[in-house]
Protein backbone atom coordinates (compact mmCIF):
# COMPACT_ATOMS: atom_id res chain seq x y z
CA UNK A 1 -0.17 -11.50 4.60
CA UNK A 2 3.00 -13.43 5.13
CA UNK A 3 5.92 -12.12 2.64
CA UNK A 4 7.43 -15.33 2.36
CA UNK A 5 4.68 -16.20 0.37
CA UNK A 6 5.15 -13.56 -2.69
CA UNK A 7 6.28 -15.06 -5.66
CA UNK A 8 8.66 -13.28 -8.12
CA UNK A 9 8.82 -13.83 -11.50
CA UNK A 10 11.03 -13.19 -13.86
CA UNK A 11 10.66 -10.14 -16.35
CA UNK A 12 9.20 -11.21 -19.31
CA UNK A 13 12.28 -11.38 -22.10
CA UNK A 14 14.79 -11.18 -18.87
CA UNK A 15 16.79 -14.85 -18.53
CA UNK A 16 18.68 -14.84 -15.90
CA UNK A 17 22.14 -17.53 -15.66
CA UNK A 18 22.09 -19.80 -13.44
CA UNK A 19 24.51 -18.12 -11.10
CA UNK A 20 21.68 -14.86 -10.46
CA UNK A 21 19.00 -17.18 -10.13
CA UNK A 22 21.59 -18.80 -7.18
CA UNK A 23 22.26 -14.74 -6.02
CA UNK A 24 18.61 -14.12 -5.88
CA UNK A 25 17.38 -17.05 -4.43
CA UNK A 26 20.33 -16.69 -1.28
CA UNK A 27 19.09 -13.18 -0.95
CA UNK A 28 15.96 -14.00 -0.96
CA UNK A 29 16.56 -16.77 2.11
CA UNK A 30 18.34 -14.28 4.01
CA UNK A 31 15.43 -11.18 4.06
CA UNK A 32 12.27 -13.77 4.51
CA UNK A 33 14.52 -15.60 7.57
CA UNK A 34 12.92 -14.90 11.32
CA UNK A 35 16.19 -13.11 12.40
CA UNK A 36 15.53 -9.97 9.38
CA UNK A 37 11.23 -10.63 9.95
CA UNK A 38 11.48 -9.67 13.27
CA UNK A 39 12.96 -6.50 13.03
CA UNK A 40 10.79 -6.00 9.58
CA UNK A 41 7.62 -6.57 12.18
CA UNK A 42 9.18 -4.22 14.92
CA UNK A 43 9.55 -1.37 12.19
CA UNK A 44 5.96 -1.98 10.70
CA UNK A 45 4.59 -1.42 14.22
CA UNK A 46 6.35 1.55 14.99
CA UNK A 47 4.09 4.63 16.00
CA UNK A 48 4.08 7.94 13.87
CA UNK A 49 7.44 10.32 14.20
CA UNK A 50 9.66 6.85 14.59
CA UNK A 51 11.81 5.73 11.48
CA UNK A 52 14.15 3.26 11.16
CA UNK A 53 17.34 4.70 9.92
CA UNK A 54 20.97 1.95 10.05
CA UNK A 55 19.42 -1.49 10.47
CA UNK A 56 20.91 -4.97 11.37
CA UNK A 57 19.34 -6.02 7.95
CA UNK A 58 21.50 -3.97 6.22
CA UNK A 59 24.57 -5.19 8.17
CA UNK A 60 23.60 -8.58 7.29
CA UNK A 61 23.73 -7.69 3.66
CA UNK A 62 26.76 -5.75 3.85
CA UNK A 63 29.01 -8.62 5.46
CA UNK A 64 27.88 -10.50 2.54
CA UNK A 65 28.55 -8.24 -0.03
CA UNK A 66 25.12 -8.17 -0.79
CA UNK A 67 24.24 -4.61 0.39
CA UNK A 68 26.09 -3.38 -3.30
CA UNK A 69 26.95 -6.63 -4.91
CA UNK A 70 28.13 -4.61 -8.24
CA UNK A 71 31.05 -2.39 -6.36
CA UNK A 72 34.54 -3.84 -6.70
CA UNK A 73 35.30 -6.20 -3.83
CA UNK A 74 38.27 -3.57 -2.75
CA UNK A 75 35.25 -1.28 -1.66
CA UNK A 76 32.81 -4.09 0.18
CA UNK A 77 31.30 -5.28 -2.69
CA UNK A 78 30.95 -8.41 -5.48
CA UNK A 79 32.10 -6.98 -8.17
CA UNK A 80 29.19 -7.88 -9.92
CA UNK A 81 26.39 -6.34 -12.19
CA UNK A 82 23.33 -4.19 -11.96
CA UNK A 83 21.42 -7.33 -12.47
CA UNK A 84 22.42 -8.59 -8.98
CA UNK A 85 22.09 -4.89 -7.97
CA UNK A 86 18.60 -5.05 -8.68
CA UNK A 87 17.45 -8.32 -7.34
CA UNK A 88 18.92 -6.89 -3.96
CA UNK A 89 16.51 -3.74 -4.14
CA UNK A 90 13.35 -5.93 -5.26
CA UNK A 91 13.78 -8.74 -2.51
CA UNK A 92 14.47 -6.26 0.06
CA UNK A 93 11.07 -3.91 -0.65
CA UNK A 94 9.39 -7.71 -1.43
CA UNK A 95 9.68 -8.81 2.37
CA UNK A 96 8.93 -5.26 3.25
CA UNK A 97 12.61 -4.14 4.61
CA UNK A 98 12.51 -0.51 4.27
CA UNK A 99 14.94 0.59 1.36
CA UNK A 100 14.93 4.35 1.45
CA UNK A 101 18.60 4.66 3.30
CA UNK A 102 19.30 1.67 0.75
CA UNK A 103 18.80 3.62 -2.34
CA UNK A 104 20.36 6.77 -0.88
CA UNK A 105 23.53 5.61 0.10
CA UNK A 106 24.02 2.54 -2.31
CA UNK A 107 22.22 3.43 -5.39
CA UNK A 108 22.64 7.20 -5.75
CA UNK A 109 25.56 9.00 -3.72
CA UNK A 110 27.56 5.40 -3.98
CA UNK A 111 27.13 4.87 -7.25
CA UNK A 112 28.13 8.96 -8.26
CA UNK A 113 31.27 8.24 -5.86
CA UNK A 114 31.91 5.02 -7.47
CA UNK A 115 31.73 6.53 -11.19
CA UNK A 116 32.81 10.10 -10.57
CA UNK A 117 34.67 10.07 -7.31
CA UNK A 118 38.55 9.93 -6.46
CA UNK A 119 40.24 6.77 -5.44
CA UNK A 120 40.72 8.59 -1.66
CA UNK A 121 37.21 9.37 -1.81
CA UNK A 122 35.93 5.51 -2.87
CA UNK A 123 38.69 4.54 -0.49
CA UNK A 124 36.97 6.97 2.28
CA UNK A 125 33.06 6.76 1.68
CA UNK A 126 32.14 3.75 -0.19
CA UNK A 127 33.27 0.63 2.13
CA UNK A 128 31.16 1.94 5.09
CA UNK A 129 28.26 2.06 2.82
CA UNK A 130 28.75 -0.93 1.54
CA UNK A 131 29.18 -2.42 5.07
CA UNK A 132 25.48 -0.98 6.29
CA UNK A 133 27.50 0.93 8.38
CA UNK A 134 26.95 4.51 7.64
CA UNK A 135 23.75 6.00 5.41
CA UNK A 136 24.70 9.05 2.97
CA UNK A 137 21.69 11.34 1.23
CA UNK A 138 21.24 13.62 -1.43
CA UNK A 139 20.67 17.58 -1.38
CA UNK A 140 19.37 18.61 -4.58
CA UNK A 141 15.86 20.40 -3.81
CA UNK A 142 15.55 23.73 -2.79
CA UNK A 143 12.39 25.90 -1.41
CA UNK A 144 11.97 28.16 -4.23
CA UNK A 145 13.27 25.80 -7.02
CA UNK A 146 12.38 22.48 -6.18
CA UNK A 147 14.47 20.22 -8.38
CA UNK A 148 15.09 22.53 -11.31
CA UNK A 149 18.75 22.89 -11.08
CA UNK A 150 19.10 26.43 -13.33
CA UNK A 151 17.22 27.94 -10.11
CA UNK A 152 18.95 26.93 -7.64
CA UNK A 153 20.44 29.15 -4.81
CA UNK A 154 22.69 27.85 -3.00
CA UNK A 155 25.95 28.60 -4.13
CA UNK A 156 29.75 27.44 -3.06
CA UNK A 157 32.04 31.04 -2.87
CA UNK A 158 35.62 30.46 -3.65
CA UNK A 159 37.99 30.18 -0.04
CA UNK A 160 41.06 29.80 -1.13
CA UNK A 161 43.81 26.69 -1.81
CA UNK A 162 40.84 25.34 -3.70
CA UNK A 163 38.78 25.29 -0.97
CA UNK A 164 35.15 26.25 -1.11
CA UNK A 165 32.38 27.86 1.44
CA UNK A 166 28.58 26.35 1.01
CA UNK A 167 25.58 29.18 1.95
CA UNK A 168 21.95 27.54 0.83
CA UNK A 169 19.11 25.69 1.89
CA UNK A 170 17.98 22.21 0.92
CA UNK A 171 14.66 20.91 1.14
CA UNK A 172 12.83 17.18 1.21
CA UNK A 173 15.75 15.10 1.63
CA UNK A 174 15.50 12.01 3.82
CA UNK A 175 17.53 10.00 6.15
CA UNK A 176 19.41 13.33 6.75
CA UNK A 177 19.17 12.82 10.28
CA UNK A 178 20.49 9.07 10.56
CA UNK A 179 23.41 10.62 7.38
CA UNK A 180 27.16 11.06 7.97
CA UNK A 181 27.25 12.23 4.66
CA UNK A 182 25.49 14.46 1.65
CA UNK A 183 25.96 14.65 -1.94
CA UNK A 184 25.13 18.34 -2.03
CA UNK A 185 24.58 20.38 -5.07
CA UNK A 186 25.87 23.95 -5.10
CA UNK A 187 26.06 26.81 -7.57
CA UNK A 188 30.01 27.66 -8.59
CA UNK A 189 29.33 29.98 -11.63
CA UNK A 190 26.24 32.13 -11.66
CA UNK A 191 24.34 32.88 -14.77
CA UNK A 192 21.16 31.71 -16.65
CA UNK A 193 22.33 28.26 -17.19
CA UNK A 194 24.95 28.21 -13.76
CA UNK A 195 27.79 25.96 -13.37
CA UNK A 196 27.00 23.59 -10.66
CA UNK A 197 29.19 21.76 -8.88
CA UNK A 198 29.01 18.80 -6.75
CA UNK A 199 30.27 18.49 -3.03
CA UNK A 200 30.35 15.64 -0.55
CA UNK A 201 29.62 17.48 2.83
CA UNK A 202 29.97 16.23 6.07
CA UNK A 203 26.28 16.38 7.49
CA UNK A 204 28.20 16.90 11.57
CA UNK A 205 29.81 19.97 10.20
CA UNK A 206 29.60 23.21 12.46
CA UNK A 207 27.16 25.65 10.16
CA UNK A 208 24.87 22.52 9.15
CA UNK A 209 21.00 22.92 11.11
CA UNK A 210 19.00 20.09 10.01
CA UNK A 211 15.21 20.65 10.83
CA UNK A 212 12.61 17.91 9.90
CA UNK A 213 9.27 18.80 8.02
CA UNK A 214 6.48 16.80 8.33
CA UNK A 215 4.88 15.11 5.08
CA UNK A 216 2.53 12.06 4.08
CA UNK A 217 4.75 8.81 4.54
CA UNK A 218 6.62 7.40 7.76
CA UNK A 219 9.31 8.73 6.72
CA UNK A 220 10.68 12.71 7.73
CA UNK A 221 11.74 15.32 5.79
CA UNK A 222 14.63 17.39 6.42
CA UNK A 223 15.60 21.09 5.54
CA UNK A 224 19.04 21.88 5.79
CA UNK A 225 20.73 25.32 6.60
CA UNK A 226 24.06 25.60 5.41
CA UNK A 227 25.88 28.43 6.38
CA UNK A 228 29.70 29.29 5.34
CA UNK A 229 30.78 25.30 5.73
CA UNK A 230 33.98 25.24 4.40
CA UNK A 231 35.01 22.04 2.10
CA UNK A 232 38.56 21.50 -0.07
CA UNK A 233 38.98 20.17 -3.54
CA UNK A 234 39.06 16.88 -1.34
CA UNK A 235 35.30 17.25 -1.19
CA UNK A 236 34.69 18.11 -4.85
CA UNK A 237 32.70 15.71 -6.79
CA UNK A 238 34.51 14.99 -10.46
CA UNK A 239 34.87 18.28 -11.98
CA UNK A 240 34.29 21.73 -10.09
CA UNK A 241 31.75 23.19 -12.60
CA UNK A 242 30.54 19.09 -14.36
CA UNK A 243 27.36 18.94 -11.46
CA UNK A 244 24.94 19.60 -14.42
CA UNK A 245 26.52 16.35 -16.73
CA UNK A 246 27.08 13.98 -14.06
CA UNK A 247 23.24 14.95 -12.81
CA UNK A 248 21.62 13.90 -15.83
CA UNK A 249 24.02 10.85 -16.46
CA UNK A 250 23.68 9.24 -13.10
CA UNK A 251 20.30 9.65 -12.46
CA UNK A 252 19.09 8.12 -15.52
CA UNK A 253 20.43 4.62 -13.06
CA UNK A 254 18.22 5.98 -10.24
CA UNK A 255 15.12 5.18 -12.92
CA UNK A 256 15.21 1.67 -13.88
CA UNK A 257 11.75 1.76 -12.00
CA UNK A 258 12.60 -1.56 -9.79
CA UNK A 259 11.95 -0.21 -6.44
CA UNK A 260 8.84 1.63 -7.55
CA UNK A 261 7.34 -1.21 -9.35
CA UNK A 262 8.68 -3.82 -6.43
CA UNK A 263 7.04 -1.61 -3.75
CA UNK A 264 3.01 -1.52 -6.02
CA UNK A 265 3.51 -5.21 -6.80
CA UNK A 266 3.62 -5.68 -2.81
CA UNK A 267 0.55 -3.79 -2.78
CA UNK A 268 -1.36 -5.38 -5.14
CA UNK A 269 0.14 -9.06 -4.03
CA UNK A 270 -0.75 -8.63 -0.40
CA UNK A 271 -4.23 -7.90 -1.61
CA UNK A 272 -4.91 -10.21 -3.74
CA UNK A 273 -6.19 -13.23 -1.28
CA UNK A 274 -9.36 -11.59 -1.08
CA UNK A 275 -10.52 -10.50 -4.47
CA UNK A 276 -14.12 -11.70 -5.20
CA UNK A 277 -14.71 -12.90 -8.38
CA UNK A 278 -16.47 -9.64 -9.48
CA UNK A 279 -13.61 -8.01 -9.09
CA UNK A 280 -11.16 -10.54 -10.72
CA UNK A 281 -11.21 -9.01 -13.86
CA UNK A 282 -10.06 -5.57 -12.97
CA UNK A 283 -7.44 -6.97 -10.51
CA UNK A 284 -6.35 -9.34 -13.91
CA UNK A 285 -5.60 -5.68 -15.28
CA UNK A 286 -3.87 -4.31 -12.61
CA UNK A 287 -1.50 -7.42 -12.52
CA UNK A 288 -0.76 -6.87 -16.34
CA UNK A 289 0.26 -3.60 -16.30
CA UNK A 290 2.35 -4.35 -13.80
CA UNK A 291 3.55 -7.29 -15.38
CA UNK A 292 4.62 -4.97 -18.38
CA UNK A 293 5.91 -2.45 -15.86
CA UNK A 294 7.97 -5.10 -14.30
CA UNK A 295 9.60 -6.15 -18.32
CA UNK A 296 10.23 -2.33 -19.06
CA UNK A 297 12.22 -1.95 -15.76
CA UNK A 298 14.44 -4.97 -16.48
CA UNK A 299 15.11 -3.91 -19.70
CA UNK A 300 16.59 -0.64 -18.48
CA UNK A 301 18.28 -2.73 -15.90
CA UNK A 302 20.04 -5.19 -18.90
CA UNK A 303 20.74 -2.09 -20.56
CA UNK A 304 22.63 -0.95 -17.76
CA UNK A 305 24.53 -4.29 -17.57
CA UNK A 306 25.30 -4.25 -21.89
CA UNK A 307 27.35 -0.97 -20.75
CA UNK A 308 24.67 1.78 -22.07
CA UNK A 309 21.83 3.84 -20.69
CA UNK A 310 19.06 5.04 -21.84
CA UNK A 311 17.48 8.15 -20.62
CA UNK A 312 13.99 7.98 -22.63
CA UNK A 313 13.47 4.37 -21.65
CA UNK A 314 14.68 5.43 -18.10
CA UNK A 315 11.53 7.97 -18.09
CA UNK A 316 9.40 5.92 -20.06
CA UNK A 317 9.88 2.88 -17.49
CA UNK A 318 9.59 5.77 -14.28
CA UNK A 319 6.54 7.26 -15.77
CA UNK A 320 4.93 4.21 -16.36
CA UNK A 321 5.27 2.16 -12.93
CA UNK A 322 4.31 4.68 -10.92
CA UNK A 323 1.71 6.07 -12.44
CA UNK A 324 -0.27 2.39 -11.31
CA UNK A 325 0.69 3.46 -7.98
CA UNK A 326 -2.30 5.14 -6.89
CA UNK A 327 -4.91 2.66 -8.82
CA UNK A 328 -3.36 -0.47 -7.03
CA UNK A 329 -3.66 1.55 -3.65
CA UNK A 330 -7.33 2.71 -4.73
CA UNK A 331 -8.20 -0.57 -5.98
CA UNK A 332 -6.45 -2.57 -2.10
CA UNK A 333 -8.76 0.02 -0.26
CA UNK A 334 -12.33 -1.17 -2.02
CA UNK A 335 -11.29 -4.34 -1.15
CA UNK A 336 -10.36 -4.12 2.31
CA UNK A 337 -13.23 -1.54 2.87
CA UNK A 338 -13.28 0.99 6.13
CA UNK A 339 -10.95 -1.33 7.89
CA UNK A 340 -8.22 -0.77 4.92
CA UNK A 341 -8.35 3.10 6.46
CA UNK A 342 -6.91 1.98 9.92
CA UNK A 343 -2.99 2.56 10.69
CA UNK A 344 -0.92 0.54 11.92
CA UNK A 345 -1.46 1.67 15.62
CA UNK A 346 -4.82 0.15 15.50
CA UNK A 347 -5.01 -3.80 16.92
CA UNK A 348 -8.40 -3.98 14.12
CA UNK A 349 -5.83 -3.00 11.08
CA UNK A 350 -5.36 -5.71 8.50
CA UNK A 351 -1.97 -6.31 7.51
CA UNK A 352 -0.83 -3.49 10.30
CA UNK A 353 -2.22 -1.21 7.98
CA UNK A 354 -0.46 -1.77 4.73
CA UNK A 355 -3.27 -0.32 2.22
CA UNK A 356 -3.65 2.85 4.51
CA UNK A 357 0.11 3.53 4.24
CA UNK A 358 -0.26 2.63 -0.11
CA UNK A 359 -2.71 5.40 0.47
CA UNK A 360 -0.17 7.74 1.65
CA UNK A 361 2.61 6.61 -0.16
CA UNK A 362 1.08 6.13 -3.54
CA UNK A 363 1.45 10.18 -4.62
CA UNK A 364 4.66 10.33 -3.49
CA UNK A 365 5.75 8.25 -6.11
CA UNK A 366 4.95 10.12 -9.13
CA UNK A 367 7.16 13.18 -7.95
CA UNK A 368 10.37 11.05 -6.42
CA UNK A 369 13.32 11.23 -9.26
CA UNK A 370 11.81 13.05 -11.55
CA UNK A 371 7.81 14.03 -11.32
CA UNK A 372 5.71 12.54 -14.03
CA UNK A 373 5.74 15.82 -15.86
CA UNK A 374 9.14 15.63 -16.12
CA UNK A 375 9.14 12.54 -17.40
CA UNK A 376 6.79 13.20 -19.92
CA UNK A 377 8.95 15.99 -21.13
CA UNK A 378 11.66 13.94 -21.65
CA UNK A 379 10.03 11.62 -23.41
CA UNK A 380 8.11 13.78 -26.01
CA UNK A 381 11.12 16.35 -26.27
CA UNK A 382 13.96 12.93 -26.55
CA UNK A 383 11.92 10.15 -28.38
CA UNK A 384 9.12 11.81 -30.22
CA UNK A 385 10.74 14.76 -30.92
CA UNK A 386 7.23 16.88 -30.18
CA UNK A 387 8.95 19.84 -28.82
C-alpha cells in the first residue's frame, strides 16, 4: 500500500497551533517525497542479516533541524517542544523510515546528554546526532539480569584522577555496530541496592568486542564485552553514583507510546483496503483502541511539553499500545491469508511482506522499555496503590 496515502489524525483532546500543524505537514512532505521513498523501498527489500544503520533520510532531517527539533539550535536543533519531537517520530515510522537508530541516539542517549550532560559533553556528542551524522545506543541489559538494574554486574573500578575502568557484559542492544557511542550503565558502589553510575563509552575503544545475536526482527542484537576500558570524569554521566535517578526520570520520556502506537497503526492502516464487510466490525474495534491509544500517548506527550512527567501515565500509555500489537498483526494475517506468511524476499509477498514482519515484530514490543509486567507493576504499586 502506498504510505502517502495514510492519514493522521489528530489525538483526540490534542489541538495543535497553527505553526505544528505547518511543522508536521513540512515533515510530512519531506519523508513521503521520491528522494526518502526510494531508499525506504531499497531498505524494505533488503535480504535477512542486512540493516540499515546512518541513512540519507536522517541527514535530510538533520540539516533541517528536524532530526531533534526540541534541542537548542546551538546543538543542531529548533529549539522547540516535544510536540514537534513527536510528530518527527510518528511521520517517520508512518512512511515506514526505520526509526530504531532515531530513538537511540535522539530520543534516549540525546535527550540524557541534553538534560544530564556537561556543556563539553552537549558541545561534543549532541550536534553530530542531531546532524544524522553519527548513531549512539544504550547498554543497560545484562545476561543474567536483564533490565533489573539492582542485579547488574558490570561494574566501573576506581583508576585514579577520577578516572574509571569498565569490566561487564551487555546484552540486546541495537545499532551497536553502526554506534560511535554508548550510554553504558555500570555498577560504582556494590551492595543490595548498588550505586550505579552512568558512562558515555566510546564503542571503538581497545577492550570493547561487539558480537551480534540473532533474534526475531531485521534488526541484530549485539553483546558487548567490556574489558578494563578506561574512561575519566569527562565520560561520567551527571553524578558518579545518580545512574539509578536519572534511569527512572528519563525513561519515563522514552514511554509516551508514539512510536509503538505509530508503528501498529501502520499495520492496521496498510490492511485495511481489504477488509470484507464481515470483518468490518472487529477491524472498527481494532481502530478504536487504537484511536484511544493514540489520545493517551499525546497526553503524555503535552504533559511533557506543560514541563511535568508522569510515570504511571507513561506505563499506563506503554502498556496499553502495545499490548494491540499482536491482535492488529493477528488480525492483518487472516486477512491477507497464506500469502500474508511470505517475506519480503518472495516476488508473491503483498506489501513486501509487511504483515509477516508485524508477525515478528509484534512480541517484541511488549518487552522494549519496560515489559508489560513491568508496567503493570508500576501502575498497581504508583496509581492504585495495590502493593
Amino acid at each position: 500500500m502506498n504510505t502517502t496515502s495514510l492519514p493522521v489524525a489528530d489525538a483526540p483532546g490534542i489541538r495543535p497551533t497553527p505553526a505544528q500543524r505547518s511543522f508536521r505537514a513540512d515533515v510530512r512532505a519531506l519523508l513521503r517525497s521520491p528522494r526518502v521513498q526510494d531508499e525506504v523501498d531499497r531498505i524494505r527489500r533488503l535480504p535477512p542479516g542486512d540493516e540499515p544503520g546512518l541513512l540519507e533520510t536522517y541527514r535530510l532531517l538533520g540539516e533541517r533541524g528536524w532530526l531533534a527539533p526540541s534541542w537548542p539550535e546551538q546543538y543542531g536543533g529548533l529549539g522547540l517542544g516535544h510536540h514537534e519531537s513527536a510528530v518527527v517520530t510518528e511521520e517517520m515510522i508512518l512512511a515506514s523510515v526505520p526509526d530504531d537508530a532515531h530513538v537511540l541516539s535522539v530520543d534516549i542517549v540525546g535527550r540524557f546528554v541534553l538534560d544530564s550532560g556537561t556543556d563539553a559533553q552537549r558541545t561534543r556528542l549532541l550536534p553530530a546526532l542531531a546532524r544524522g551524522e553519527q548513531i549512539a545506543t544504550v547498554l543497560f541489559t545484562e545476561p543474567q539480569a536483564g533490565s533489573d538494574l539492582g542485579r547488574m554486574t558490570t561494574r566501573a573500578e576506581p583508576d585514579g584522577d577520577g578516572a574509571w575502568r569498565l569490566y561487564g557484559t551487555k546484552v540486546f542492544n541495537q545499532k551497536s555496530g553502526f554506534a560511535d557511542t554508548a550510554l553504558c550503565a555500570a555498577v560504582t558502589v556494590p551492595g543490595p541496592m548498588p550505586g550505579i553510575g552512568l558512562f558515555l563509552l566510546p564503542l571503538r575503544s581497545p577492550g570493547v568486542t561487539i558480537r551480534t545475536l540473532s533474534n526475531l526482527t531485521d534488526d541484530a542484537f549485539c553483546e558487548i564485552s567490556i574489558d578494563g576500558v578506561r574512561l575519566t570524569r569527562d565520560d561520567v554521566l551527571g553524578e558518579v553514583d545518580d545512574g539509578w535517578r536519572l534511569i527512572s526520570e528519563l525513561l519515563v520520556l522514552e514511554r509516551t507510546g508514539v512510536d509503538f502506537h505509530a508503528k501498529i497503526r501502520h499495520w492496521l492502516d496498510s490492511v485495511a483496503d481489504a477488509v470484507p464487510d464481515a470483518l468490518r466490525e472487529r477491524y472498527t474495534e481494532l481502530d478504536a483502541r487504537l484511536t484511544a491509544g493514540h489520545a493517551l500517548a499525546w497526553r503524555m506527550v503535552a504533559g511533557l511539553d506543560a514541563g511535568h512527567a508522569d510515570p504511571v501515565l507513561a506505563a499506563m500509555s506503554k502498556w496499553y499500545v502495545t499490548e494491540q500489537a499482536r491482535e492488529v498483526a493477528r488480525f492483518g494475517l487472516e486477512l491477507r491469508g497464506r500469502e500474508g506468511l511470505l517475506t519480503n524476499q518472495d516476488p508473491d509477498a503483498p506489501d513486501l511482506g509487511r504483515v509477516e514482519r508485524a508477525l515478528r515484530y509484534a512480541p517484541t514490543l511488549t518487552l522494549a522499555s519496560g515489559t508489560s509486567e513491568v508496567m503493570l507493576r508500576a501502575i498497581a504499586t504508583s496509581h492504585l496503590e495495590l502493593l
